[in-house]
N, C-alpha and C. Protein backbone atom coordinates (compact mmCIF):
# COMPACT_ATOMS: atom_id res chain seq x y z
N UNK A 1 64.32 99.95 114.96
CA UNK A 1 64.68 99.44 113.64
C UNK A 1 65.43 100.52 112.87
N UNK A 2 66.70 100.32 112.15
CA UNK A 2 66.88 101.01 111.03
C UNK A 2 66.87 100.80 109.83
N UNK A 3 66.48 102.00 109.36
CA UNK A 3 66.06 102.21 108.05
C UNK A 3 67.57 101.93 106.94
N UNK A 4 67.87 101.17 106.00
CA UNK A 4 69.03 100.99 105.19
C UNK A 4 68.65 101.17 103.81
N UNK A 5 69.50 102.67 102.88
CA UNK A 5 69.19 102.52 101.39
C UNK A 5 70.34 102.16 101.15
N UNK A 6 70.81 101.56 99.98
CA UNK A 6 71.85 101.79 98.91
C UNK A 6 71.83 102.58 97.78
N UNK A 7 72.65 102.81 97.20
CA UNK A 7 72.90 103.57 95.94
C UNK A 7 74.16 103.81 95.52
N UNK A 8 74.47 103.86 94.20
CA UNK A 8 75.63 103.98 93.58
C UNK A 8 75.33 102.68 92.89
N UNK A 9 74.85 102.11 92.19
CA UNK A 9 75.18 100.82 91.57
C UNK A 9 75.14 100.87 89.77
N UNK A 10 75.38 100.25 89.30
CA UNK A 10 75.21 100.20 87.99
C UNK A 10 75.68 99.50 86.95
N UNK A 11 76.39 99.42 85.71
CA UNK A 11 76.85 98.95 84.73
C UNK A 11 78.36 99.50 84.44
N UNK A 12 79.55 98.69 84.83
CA UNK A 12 80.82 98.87 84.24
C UNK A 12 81.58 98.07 83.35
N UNK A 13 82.11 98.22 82.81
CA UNK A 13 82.97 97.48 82.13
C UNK A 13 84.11 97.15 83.11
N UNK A 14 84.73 95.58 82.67
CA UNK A 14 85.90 94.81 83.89
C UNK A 14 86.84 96.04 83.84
N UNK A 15 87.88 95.63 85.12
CA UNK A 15 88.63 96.78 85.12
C UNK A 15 88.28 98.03 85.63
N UNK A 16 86.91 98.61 85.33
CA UNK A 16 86.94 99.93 86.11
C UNK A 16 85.94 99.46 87.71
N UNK A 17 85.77 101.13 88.37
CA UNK A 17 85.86 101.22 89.49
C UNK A 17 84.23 101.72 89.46
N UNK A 18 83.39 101.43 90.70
CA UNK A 18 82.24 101.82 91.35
C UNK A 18 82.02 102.07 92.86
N UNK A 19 81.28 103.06 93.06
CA UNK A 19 81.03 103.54 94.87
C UNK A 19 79.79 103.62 95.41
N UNK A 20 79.89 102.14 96.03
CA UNK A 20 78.50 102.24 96.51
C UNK A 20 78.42 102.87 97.40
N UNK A 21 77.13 103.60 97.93
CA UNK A 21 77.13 104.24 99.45
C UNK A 21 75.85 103.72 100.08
N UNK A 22 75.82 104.00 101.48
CA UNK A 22 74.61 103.35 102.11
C UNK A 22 74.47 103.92 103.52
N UNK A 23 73.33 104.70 103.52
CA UNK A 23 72.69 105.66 104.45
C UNK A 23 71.67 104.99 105.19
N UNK A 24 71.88 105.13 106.35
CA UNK A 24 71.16 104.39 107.51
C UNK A 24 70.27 105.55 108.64
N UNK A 25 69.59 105.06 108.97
CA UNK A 25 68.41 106.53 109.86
C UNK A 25 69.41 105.63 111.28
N UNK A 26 68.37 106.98 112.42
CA UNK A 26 68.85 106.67 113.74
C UNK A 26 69.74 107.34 114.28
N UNK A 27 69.91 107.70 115.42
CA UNK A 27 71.13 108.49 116.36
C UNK A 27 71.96 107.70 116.67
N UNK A 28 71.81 106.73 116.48
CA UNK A 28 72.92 105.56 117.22
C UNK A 28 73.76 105.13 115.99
N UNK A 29 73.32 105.63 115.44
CA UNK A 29 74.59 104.70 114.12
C UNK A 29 75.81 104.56 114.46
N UNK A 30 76.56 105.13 115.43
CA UNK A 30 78.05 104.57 115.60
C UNK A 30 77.89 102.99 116.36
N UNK A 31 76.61 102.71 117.00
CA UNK A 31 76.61 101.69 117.45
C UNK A 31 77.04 100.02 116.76
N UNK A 32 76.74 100.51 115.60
CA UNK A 32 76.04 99.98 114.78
C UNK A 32 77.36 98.97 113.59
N UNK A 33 77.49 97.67 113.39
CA UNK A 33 78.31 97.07 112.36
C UNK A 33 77.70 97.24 111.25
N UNK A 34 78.36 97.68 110.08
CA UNK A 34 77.82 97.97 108.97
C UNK A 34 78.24 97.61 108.06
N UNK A 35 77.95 96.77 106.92
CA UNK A 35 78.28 95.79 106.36
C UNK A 35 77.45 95.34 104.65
N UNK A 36 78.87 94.66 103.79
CA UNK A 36 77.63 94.71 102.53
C UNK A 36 77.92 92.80 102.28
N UNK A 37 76.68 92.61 101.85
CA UNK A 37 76.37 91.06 101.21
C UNK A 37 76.13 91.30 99.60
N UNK A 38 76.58 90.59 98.86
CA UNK A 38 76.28 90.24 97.62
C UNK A 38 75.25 88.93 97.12
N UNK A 39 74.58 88.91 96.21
CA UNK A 39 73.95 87.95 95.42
C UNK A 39 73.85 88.00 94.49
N UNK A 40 74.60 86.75 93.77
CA UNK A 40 74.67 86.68 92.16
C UNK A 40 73.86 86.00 91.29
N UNK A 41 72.55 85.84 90.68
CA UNK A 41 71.76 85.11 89.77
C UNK A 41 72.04 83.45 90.21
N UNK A 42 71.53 82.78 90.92
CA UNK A 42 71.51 81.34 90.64
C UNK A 42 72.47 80.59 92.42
N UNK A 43 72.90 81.85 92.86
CA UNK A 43 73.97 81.79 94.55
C UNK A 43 73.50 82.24 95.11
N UNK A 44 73.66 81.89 96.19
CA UNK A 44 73.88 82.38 97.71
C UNK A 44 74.41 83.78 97.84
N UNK A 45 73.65 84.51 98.85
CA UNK A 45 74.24 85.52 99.08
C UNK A 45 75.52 85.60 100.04
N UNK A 46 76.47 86.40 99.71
CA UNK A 46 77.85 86.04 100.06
C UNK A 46 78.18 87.31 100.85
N UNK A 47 78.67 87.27 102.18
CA UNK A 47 79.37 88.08 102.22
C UNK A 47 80.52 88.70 101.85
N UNK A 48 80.59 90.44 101.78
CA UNK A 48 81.39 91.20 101.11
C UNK A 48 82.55 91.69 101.98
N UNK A 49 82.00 92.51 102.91
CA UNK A 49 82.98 93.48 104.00
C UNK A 49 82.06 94.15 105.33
N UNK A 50 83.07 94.10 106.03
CA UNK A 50 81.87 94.67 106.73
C UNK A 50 83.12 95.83 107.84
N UNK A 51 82.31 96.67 108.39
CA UNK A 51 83.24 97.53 109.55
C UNK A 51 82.80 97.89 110.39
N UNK A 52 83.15 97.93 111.97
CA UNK A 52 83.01 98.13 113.23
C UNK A 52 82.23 99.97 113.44
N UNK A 53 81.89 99.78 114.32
CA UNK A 53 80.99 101.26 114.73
C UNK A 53 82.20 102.62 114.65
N UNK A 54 83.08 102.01 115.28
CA UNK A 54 84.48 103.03 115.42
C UNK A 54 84.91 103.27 114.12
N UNK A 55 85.32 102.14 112.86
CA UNK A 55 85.89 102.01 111.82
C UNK A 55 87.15 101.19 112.23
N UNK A 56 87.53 100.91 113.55
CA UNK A 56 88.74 100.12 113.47
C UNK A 56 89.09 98.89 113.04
N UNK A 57 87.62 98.10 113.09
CA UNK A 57 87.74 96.65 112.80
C UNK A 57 87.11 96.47 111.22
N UNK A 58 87.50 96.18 110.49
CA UNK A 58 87.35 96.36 109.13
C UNK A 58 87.71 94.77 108.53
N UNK A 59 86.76 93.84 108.22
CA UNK A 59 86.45 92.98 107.39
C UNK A 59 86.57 92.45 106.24
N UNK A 60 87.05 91.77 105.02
CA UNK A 60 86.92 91.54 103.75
C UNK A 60 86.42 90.38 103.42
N UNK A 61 85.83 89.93 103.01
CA UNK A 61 85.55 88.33 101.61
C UNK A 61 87.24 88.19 101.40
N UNK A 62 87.92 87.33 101.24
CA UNK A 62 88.84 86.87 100.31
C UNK A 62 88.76 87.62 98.90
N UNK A 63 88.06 87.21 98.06
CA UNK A 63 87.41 87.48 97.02
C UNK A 63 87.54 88.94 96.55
N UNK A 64 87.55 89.92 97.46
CA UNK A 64 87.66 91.31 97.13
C UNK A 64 88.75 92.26 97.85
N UNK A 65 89.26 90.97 98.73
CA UNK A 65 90.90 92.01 99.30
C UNK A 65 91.58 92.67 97.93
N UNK A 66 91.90 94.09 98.42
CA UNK A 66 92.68 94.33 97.60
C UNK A 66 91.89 95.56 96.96
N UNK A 67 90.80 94.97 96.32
CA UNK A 67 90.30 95.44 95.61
C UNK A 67 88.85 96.57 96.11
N UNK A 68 88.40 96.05 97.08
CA UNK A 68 87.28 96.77 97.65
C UNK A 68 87.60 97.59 99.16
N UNK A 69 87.36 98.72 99.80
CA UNK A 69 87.12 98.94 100.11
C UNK A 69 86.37 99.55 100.87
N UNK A 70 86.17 99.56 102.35
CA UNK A 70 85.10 99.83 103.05
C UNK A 70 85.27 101.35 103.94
N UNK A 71 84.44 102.16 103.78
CA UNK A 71 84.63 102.69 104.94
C UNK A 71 83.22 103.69 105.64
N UNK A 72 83.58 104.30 106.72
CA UNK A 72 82.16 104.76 107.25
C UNK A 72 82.29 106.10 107.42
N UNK A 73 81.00 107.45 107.51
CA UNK A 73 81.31 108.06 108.29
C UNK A 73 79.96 108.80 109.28
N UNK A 74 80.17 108.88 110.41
CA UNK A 74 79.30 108.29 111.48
C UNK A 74 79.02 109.84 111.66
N UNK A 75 79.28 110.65 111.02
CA UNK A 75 78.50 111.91 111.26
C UNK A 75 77.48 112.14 110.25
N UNK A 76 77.80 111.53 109.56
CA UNK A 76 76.86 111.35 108.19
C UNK A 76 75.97 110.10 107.94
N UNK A 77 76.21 109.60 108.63
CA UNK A 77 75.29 107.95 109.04
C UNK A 77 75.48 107.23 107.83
N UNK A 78 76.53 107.09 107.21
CA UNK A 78 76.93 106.47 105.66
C UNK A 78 77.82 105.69 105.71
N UNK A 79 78.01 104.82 105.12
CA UNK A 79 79.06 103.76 104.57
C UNK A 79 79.10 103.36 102.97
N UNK A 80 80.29 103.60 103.03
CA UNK A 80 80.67 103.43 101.58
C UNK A 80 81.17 102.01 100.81
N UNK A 81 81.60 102.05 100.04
CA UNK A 81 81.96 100.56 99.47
C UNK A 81 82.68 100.84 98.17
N UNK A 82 83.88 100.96 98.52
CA UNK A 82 84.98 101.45 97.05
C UNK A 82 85.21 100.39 96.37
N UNK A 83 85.04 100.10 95.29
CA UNK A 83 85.36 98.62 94.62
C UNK A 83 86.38 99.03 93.13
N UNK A 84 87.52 98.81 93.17
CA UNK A 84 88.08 98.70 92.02
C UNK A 84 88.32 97.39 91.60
N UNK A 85 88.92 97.58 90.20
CA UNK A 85 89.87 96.61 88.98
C UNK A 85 88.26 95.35 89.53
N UNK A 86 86.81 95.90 89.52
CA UNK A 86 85.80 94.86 88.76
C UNK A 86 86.10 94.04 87.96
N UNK A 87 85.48 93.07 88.40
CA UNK A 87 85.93 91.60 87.28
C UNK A 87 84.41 91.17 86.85
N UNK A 88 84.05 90.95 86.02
CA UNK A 88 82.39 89.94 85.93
C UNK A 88 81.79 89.08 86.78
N UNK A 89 82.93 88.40 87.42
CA UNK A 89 82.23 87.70 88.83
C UNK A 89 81.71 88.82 90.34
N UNK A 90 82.57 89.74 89.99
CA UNK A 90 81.59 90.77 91.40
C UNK A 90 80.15 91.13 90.71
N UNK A 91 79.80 90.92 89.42
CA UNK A 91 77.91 91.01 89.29
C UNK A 91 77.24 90.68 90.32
N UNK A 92 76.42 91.39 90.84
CA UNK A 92 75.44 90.72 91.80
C UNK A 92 74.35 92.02 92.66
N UNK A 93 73.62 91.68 93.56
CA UNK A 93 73.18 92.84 93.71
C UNK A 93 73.81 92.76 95.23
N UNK A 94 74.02 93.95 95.93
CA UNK A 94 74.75 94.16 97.03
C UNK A 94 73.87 95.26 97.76
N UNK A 95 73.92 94.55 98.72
CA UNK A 95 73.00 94.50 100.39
C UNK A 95 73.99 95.14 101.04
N UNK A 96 73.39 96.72 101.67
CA UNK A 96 73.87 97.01 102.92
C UNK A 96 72.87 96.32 104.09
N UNK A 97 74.04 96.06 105.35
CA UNK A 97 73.03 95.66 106.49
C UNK A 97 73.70 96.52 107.55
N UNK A 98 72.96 96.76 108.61
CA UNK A 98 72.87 97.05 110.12
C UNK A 98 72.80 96.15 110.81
N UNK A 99 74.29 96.12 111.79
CA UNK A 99 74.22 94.86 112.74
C UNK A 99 73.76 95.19 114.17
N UNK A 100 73.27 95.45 115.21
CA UNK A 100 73.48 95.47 116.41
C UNK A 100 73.15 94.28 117.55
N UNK A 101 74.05 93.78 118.28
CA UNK A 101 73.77 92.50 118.85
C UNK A 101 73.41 91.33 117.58
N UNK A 102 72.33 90.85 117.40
CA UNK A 102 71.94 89.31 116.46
C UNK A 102 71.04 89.88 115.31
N UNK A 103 70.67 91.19 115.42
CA UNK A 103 69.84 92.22 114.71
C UNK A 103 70.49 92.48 113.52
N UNK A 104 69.98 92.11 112.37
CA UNK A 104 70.23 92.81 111.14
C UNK A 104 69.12 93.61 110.27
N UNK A 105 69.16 94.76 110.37
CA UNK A 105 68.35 95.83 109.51
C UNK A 105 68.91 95.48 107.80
N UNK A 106 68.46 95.04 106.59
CA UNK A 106 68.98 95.33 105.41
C UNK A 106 67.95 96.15 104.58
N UNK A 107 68.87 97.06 103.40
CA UNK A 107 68.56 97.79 102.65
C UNK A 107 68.24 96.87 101.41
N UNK A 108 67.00 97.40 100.26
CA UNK A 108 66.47 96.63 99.25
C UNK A 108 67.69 96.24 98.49
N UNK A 109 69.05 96.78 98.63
CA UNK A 109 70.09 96.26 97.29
C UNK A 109 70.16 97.15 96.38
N UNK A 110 71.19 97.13 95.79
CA UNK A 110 71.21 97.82 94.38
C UNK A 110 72.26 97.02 93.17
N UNK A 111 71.81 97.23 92.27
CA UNK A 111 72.36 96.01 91.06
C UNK A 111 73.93 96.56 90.73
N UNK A 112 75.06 95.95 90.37
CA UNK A 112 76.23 95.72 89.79
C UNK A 112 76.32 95.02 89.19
N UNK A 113 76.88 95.83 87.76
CA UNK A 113 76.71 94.39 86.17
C UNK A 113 78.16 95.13 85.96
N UNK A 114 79.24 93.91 85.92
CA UNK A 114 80.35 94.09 85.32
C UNK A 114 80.21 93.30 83.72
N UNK A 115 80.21 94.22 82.51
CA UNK A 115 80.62 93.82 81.66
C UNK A 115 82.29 93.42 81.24
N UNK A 116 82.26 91.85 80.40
CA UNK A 116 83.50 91.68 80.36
C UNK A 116 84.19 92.26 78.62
């Protein structure tokens, strides 16, 4: 099993920028798809982005092309989550997960409140 935290989350105003990061236990983490889900008050949790063990295969939502980026680094067992130009609809709390094979490890979440 791995272990998944998040952190970086918080309160912005639309328009600006936040970095989530998300640290995973284990030696194998390059194995590993790593990936964030969102949930907004009253929805479904949605997927966000997600990226391949290597970093080559790299994922988006519709919803946040452009604007979010993903990336990993596998010596550091971390993945990040760059999100600019926030709008009030990215509120939600956002889930790192660990994929391997049908296996998903997720971290408790951490909250994002875009004020408009």
């Amino acid at each position: 099993q791995v272990h998944v935290v998040e952190s970086g989350g918080g309160l912005v105003q639309a328009g600006g920028s936040l970095r989530l990061s998300c640290a995973a236990s284990g030696r194998t983490f390059s194995m590993y798809l790593m990936g964030w889900f969102r949930q907004a008050p009253g929805k479904e949790r949605e997927f966000v982005a997600a990226i391949g063990g290597s970093g080559g295969s790299i994922y988006y939502a519709d919803s946040v092309k452009g604007r979010f980026t993903i990336s990993r680094d596998n010596a550091g067992n971390t993945v990040a989550l760059q999100m600019n130009t926030l709008k009030p609809e990215d509120t939600a709390i956002y889930y790192c997960y660990a994929r391997i094979l049908r296996r998903y490890d997720w971290g408790p979440g951490t909250q994002v409140t875009v004020s408009s």
